[in-house]
N, C-alpha and C. Protein backbone atom coordinates (compact mmCIF):
# COMPACT_ATOMS: atom_id res chain seq x y z
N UNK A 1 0.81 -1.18 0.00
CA UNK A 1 0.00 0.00 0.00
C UNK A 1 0.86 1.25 0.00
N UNK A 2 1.94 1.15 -0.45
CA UNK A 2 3.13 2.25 -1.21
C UNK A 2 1.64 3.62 -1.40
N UNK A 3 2.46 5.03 -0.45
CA UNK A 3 1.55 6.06 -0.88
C UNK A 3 0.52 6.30 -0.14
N UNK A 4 -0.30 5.46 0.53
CA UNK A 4 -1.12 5.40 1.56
C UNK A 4 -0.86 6.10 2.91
N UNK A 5 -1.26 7.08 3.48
CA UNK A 5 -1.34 7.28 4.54
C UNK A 5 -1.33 6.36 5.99
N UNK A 6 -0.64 6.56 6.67
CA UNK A 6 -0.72 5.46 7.70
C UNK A 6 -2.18 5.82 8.99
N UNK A 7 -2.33 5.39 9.17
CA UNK A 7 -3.79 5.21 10.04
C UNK A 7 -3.52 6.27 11.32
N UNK A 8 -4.47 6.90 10.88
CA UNK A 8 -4.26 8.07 12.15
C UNK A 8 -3.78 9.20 11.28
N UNK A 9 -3.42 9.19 10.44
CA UNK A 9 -2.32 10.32 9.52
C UNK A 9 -3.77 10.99 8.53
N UNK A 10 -3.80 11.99 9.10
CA UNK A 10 -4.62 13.04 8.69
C UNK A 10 -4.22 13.54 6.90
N UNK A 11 -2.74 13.42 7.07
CA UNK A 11 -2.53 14.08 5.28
C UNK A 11 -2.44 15.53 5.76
N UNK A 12 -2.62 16.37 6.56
CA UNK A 12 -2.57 17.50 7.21
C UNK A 12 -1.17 17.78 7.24
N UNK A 13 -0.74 18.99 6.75
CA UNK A 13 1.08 19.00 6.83
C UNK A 13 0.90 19.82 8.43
N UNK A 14 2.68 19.01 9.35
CA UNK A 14 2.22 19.46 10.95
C UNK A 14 2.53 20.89 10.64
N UNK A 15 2.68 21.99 9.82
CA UNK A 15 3.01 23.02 9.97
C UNK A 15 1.54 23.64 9.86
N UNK A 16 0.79 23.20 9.09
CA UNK A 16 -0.78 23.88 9.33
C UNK A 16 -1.20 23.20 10.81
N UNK A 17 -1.22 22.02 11.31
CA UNK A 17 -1.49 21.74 12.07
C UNK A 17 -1.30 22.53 13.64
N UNK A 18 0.23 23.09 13.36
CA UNK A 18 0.54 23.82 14.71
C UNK A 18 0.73 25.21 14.63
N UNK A 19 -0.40 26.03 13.03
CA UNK A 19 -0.92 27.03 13.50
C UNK A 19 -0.57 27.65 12.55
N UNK A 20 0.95 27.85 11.85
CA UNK A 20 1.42 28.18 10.95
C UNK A 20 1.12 28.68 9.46
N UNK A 21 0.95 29.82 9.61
CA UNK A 21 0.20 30.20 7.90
C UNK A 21 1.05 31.04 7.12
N UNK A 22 0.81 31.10 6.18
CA UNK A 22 2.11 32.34 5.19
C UNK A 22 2.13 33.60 6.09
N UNK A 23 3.38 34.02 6.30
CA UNK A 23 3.67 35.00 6.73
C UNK A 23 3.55 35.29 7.95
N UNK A 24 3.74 33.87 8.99
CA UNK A 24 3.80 33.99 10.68
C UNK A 24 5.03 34.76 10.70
N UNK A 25 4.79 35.17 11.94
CA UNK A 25 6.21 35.25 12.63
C UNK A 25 5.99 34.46 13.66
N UNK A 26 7.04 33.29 14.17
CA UNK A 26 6.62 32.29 14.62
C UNK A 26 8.30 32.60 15.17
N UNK A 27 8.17 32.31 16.70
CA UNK A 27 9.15 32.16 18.06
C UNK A 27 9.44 30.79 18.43
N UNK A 28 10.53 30.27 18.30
CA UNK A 28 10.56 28.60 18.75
C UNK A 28 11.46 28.92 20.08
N UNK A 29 11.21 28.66 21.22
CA UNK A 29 12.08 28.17 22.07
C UNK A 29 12.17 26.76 22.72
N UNK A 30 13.59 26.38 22.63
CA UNK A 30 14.10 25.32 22.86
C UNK A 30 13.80 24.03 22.42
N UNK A 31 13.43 24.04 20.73
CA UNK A 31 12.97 23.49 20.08
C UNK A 31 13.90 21.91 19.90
N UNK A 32 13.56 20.91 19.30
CA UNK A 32 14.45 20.09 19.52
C UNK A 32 14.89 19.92 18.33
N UNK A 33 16.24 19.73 17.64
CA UNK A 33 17.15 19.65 16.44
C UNK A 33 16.20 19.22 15.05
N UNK A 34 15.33 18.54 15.11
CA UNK A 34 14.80 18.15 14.55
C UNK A 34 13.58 18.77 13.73
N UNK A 35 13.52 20.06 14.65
CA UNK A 35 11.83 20.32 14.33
C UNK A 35 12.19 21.05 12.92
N UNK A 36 12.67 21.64 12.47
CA UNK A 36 12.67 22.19 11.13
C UNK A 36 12.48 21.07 10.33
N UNK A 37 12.87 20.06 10.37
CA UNK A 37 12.67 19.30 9.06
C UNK A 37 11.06 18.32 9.04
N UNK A 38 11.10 18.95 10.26
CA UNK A 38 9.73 18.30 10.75
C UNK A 38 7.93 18.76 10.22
N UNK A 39 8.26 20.31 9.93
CA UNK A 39 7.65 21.51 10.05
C UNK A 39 7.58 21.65 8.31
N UNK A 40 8.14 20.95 7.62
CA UNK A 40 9.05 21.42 6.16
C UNK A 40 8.39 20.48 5.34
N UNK A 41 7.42 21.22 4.33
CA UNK A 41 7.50 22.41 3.90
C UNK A 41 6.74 23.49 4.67
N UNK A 42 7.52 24.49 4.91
CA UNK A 42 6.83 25.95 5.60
C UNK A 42 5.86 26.49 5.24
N UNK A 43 4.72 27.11 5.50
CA UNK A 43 4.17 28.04 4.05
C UNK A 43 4.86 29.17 3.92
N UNK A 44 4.55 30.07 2.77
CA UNK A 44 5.31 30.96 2.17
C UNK A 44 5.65 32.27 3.05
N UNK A 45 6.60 32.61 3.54
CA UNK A 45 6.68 33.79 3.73
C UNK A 45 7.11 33.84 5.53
N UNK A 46 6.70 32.58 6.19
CA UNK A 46 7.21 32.58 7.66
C UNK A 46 8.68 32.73 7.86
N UNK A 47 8.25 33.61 9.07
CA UNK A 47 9.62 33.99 9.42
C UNK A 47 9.69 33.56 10.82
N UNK A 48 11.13 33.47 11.34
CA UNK A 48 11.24 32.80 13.06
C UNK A 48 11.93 33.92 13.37
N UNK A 49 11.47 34.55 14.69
CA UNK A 49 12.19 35.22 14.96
C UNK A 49 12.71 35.02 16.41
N UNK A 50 13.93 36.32 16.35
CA UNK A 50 14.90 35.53 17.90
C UNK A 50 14.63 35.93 19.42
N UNK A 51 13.64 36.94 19.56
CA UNK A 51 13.05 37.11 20.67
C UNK A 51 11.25 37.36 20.52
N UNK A 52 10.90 36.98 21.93
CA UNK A 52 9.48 37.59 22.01
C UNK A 52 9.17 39.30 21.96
N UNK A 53 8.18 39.16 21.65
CA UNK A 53 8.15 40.90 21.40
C UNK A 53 6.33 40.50 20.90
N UNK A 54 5.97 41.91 20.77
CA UNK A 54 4.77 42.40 20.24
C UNK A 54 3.89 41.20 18.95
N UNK A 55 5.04 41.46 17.80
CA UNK A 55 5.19 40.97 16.69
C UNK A 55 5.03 39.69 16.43
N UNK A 56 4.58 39.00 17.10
CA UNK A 56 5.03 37.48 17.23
C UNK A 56 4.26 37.13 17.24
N UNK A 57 3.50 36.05 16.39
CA UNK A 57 2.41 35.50 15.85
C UNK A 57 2.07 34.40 16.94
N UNK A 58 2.84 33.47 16.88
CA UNK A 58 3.03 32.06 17.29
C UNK A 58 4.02 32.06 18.20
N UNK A 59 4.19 31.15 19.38
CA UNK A 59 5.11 30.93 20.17
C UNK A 59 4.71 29.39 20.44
N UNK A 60 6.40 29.19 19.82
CA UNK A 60 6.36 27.31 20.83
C UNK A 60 7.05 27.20 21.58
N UNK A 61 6.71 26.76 22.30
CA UNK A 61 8.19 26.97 23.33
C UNK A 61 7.85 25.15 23.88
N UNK A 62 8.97 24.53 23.75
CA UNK A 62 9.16 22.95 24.28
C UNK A 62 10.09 22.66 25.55
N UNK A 63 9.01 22.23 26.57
CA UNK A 63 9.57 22.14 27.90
C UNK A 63 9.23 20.45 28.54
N UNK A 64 10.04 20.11 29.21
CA UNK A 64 9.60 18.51 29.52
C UNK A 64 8.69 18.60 31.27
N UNK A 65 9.31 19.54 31.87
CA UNK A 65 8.46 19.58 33.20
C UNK A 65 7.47 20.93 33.41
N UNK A 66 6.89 20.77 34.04
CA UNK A 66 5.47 21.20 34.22
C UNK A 66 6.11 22.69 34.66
N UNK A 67 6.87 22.60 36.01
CA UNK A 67 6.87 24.08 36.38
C UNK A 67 7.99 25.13 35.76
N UNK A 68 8.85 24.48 34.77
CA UNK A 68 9.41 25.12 33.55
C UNK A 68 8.42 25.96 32.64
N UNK A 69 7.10 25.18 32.47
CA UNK A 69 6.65 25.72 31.72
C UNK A 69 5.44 26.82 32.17
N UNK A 70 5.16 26.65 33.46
CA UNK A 70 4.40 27.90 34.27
C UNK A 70 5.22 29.17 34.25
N UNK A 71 6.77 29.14 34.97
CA UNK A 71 7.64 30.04 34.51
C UNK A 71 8.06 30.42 33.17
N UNK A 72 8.16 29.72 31.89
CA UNK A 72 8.40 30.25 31.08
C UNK A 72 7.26 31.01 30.58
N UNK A 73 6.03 30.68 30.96
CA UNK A 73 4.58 30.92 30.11
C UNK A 73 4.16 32.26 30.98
N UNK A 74 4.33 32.34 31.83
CA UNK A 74 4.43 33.83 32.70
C UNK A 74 5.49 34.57 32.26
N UNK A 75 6.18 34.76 31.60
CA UNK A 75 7.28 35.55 31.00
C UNK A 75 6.61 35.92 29.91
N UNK A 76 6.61 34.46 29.02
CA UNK A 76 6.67 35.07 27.47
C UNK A 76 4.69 35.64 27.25
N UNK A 77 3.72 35.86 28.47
CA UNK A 77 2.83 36.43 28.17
C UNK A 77 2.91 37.92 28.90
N UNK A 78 3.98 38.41 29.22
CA UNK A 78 4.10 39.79 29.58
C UNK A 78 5.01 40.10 28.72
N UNK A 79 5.93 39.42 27.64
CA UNK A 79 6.22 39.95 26.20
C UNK A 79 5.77 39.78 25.50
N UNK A 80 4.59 39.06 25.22
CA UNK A 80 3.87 38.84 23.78
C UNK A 80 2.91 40.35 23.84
């Protein structure tokens, strides 16, 4: 079944999936080595940028414990 979607596999590319549309500006923190090729193809025109600020469409930020991510998420919503 060469071509077939595997079960569960939407056909959805994960870059629409996690929000991503032409011309985000999209913030990754501490992303893991991998995620660009993961994410790829982009849509047209996204840009990553290197700090939070105003401007910033999207924020991912990848944390493994819980109160990493209370502290980081209280930060980056008094810079978004």
């Amino acid at each position: 079944m060469s071509g077939t979607p595997a079960a569960g596999y939407s056909g959805t590319p994960l870059a629409t999936k996690l929000g991503l549309r032409p011309s985000s500006r999209v913030l990754l923190l501490d992303a893991p080595p991998e995620f660009m090729s993961l994410v790829d193809p982009l849509p047209q025109g996204v840009r990553f940028e290197r700090a939070a600020g105003p401007g910033v469409d999207i924020a991912h930020l990848f944390v493994t414990r819980r109160e990493v991510l209370a502290r980081r998420l209280s930060a980056l919503r008094r810079q978004l």
